[in-house]
C-alpha atoms as a PDB file:
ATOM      1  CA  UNK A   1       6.858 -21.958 -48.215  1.00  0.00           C
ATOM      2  CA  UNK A   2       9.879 -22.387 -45.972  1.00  0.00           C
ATOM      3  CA  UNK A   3       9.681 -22.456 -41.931  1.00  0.00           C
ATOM      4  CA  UNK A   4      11.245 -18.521 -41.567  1.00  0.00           C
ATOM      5  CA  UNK A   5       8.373 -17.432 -43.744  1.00  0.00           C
ATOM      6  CA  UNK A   6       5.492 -19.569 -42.249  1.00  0.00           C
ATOM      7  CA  UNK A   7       7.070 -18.285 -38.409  1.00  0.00           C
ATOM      8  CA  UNK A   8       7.244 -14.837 -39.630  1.00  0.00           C
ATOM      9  CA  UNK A   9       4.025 -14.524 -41.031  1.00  0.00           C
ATOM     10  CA  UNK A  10       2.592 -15.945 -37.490  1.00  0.00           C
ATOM     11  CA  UNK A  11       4.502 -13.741 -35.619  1.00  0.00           C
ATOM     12  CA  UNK A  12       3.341 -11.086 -37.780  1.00  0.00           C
ATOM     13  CA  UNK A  13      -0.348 -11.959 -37.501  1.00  0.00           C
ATOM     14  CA  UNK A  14       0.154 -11.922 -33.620  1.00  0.00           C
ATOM     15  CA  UNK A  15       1.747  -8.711 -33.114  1.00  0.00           C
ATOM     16  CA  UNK A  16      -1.394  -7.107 -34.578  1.00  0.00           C
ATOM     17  CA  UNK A  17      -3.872  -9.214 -32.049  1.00  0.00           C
ATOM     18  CA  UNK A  18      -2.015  -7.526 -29.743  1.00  0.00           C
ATOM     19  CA  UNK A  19      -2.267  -4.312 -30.656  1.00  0.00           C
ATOM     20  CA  UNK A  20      -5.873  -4.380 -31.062  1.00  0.00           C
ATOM     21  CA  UNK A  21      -5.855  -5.638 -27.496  1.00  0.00           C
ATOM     22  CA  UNK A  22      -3.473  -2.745 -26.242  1.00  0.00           C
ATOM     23  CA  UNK A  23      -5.983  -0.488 -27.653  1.00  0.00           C
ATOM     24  CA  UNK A  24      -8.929  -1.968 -26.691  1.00  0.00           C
ATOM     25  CA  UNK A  25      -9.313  -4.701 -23.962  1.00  0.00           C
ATOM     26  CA  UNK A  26      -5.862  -3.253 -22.280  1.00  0.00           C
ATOM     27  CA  UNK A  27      -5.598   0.135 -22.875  1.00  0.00           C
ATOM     28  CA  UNK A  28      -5.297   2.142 -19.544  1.00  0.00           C
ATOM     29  CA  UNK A  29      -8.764   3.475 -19.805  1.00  0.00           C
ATOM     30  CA  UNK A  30     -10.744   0.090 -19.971  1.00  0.00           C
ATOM     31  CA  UNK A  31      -8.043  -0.936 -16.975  1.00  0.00           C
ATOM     32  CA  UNK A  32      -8.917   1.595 -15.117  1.00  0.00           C
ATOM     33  CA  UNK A  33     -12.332   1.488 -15.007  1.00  0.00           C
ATOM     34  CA  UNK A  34     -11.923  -2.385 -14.361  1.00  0.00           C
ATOM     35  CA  UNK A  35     -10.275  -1.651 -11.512  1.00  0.00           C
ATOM     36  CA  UNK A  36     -12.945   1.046 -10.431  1.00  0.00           C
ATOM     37  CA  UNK A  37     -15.243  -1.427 -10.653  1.00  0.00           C
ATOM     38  CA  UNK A  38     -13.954  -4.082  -8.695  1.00  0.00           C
ATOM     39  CA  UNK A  39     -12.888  -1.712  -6.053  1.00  0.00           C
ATOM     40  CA  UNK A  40     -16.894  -0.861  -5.765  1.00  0.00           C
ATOM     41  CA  UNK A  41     -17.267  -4.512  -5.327  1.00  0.00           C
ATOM     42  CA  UNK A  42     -15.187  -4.814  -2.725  1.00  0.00           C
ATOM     43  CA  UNK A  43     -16.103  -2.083  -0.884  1.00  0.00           C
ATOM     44  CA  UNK A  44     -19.691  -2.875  -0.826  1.00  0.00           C
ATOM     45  CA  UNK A  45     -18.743  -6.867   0.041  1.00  0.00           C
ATOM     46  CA  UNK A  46     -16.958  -5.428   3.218  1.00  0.00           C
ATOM     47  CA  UNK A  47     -20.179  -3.581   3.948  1.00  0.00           C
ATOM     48  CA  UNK A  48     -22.529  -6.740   3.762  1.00  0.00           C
ATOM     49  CA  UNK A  49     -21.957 -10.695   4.822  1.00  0.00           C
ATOM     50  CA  UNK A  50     -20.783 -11.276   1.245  1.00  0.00           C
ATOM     51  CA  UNK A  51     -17.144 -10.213   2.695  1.00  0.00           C
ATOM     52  CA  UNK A  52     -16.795 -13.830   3.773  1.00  0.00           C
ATOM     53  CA  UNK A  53     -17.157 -15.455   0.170  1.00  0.00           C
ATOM     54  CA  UNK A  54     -15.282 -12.500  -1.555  1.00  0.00           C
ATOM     55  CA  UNK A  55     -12.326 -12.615   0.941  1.00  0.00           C
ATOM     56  CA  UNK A  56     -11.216 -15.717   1.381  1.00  0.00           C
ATOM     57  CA  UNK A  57      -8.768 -16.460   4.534  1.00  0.00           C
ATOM     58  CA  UNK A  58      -6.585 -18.908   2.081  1.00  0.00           C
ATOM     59  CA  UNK A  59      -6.052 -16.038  -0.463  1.00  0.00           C
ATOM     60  CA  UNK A  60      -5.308 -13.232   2.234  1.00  0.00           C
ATOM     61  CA  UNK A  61      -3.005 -15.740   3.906  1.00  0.00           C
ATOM     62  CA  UNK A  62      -0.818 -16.759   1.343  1.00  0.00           C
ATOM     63  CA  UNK A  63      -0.699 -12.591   0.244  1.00  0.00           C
ATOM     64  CA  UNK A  64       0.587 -11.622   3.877  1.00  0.00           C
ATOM     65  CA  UNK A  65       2.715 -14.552   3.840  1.00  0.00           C
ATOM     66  CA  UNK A  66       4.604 -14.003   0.834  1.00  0.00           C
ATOM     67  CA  UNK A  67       4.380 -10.276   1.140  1.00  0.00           C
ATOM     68  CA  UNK A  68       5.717 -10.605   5.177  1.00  0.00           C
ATOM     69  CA  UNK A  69       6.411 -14.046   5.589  1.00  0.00           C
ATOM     70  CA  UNK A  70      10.240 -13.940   4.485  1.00  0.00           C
ATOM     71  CA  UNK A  71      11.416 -17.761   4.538  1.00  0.00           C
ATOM     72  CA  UNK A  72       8.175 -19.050   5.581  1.00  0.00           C
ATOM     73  CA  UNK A  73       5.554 -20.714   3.443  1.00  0.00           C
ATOM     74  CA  UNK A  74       1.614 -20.593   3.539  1.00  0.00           C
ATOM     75  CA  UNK A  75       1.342 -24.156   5.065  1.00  0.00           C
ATOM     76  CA  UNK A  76       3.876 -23.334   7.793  1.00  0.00           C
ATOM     77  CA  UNK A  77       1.455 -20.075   8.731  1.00  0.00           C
ATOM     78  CA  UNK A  78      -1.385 -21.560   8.001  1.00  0.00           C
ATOM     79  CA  UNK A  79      -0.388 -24.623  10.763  1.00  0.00           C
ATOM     80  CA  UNK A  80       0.684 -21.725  13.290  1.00  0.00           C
ATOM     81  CA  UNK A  81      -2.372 -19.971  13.157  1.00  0.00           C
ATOM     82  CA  UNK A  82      -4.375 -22.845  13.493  1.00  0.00           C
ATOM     83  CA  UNK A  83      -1.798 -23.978  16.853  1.00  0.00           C
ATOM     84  CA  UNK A  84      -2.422 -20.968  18.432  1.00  0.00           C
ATOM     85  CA  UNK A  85      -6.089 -20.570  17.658  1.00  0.00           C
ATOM     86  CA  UNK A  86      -6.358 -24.234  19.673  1.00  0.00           C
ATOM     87  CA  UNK A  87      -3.727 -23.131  22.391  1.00  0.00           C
ATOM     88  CA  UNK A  88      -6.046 -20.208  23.207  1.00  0.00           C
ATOM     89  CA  UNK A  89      -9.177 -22.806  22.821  1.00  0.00           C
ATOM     90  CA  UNK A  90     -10.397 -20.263  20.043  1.00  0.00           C
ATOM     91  CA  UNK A  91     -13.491 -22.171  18.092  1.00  0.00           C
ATOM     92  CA  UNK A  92     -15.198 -19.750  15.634  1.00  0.00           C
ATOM     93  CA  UNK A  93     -18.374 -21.138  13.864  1.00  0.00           C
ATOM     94  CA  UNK A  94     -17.437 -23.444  11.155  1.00  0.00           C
ATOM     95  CA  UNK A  95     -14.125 -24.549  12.300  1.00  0.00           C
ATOM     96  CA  UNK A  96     -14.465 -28.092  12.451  1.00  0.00           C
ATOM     97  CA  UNK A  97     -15.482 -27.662   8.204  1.00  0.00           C
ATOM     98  CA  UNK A  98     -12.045 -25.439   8.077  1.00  0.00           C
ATOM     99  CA  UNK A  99      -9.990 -28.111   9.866  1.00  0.00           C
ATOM    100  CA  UNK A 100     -11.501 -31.195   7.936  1.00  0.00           C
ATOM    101  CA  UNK A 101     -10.551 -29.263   4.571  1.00  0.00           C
ATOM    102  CA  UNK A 102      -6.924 -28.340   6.017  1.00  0.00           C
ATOM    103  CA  UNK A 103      -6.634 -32.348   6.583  1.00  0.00           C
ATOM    104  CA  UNK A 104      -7.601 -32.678   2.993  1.00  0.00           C
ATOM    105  CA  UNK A 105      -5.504 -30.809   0.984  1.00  0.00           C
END
């Protein structure tokens, strides 16, 4: 058996994986009620203390940064947030854990 035949034959055998996914685990039923469902979650996380752990201030950062941030990067913002937070003398609960993991990473 030559190398076009074995390729083909693989290629062949994962076009039909996919379409059992696309009709199954992806079809636009099953993503839409994923979706449903983790917009429930959310939801009832914002209406709890479990907000803190499901929204993370890393992850929303570096989504309004690259969504509004233009030529600025997460670490930038993440450094200007923190300057202005001590300019003001701001000092929420836990921010000497936040600032020892910013040194870290």
């Amino acid at each position: 058996m030559d190398a076009a035949t074995k390729v083909s034959g693989s290629v062949k055998r994962s076009s039909c994986k996919i379409n059992v996914l696309v009709t199954t685990d992806l079809s636009e039923k099953t993503l839409s009620e994923l979706a449903s469902e983790r917009r429930e979650q959310l939801k009832a996380a914002l209406q709890s203390d479990e907000w803190r752990r499901v929204f993370r201030g890393k992850s929303i950062l570096s989504s309004f940064v690259s969504k509004y941030g233009k030529n600025l990067n997460y670490q930038t913002m993440r450094d200007m947030v923190v300057n202005t937070m001590a300019e003001e003398g701001f000092r929420p609960s836990g921010m000497l854990k936040i600032l020892a993991a910013i040194d870290t990473s």
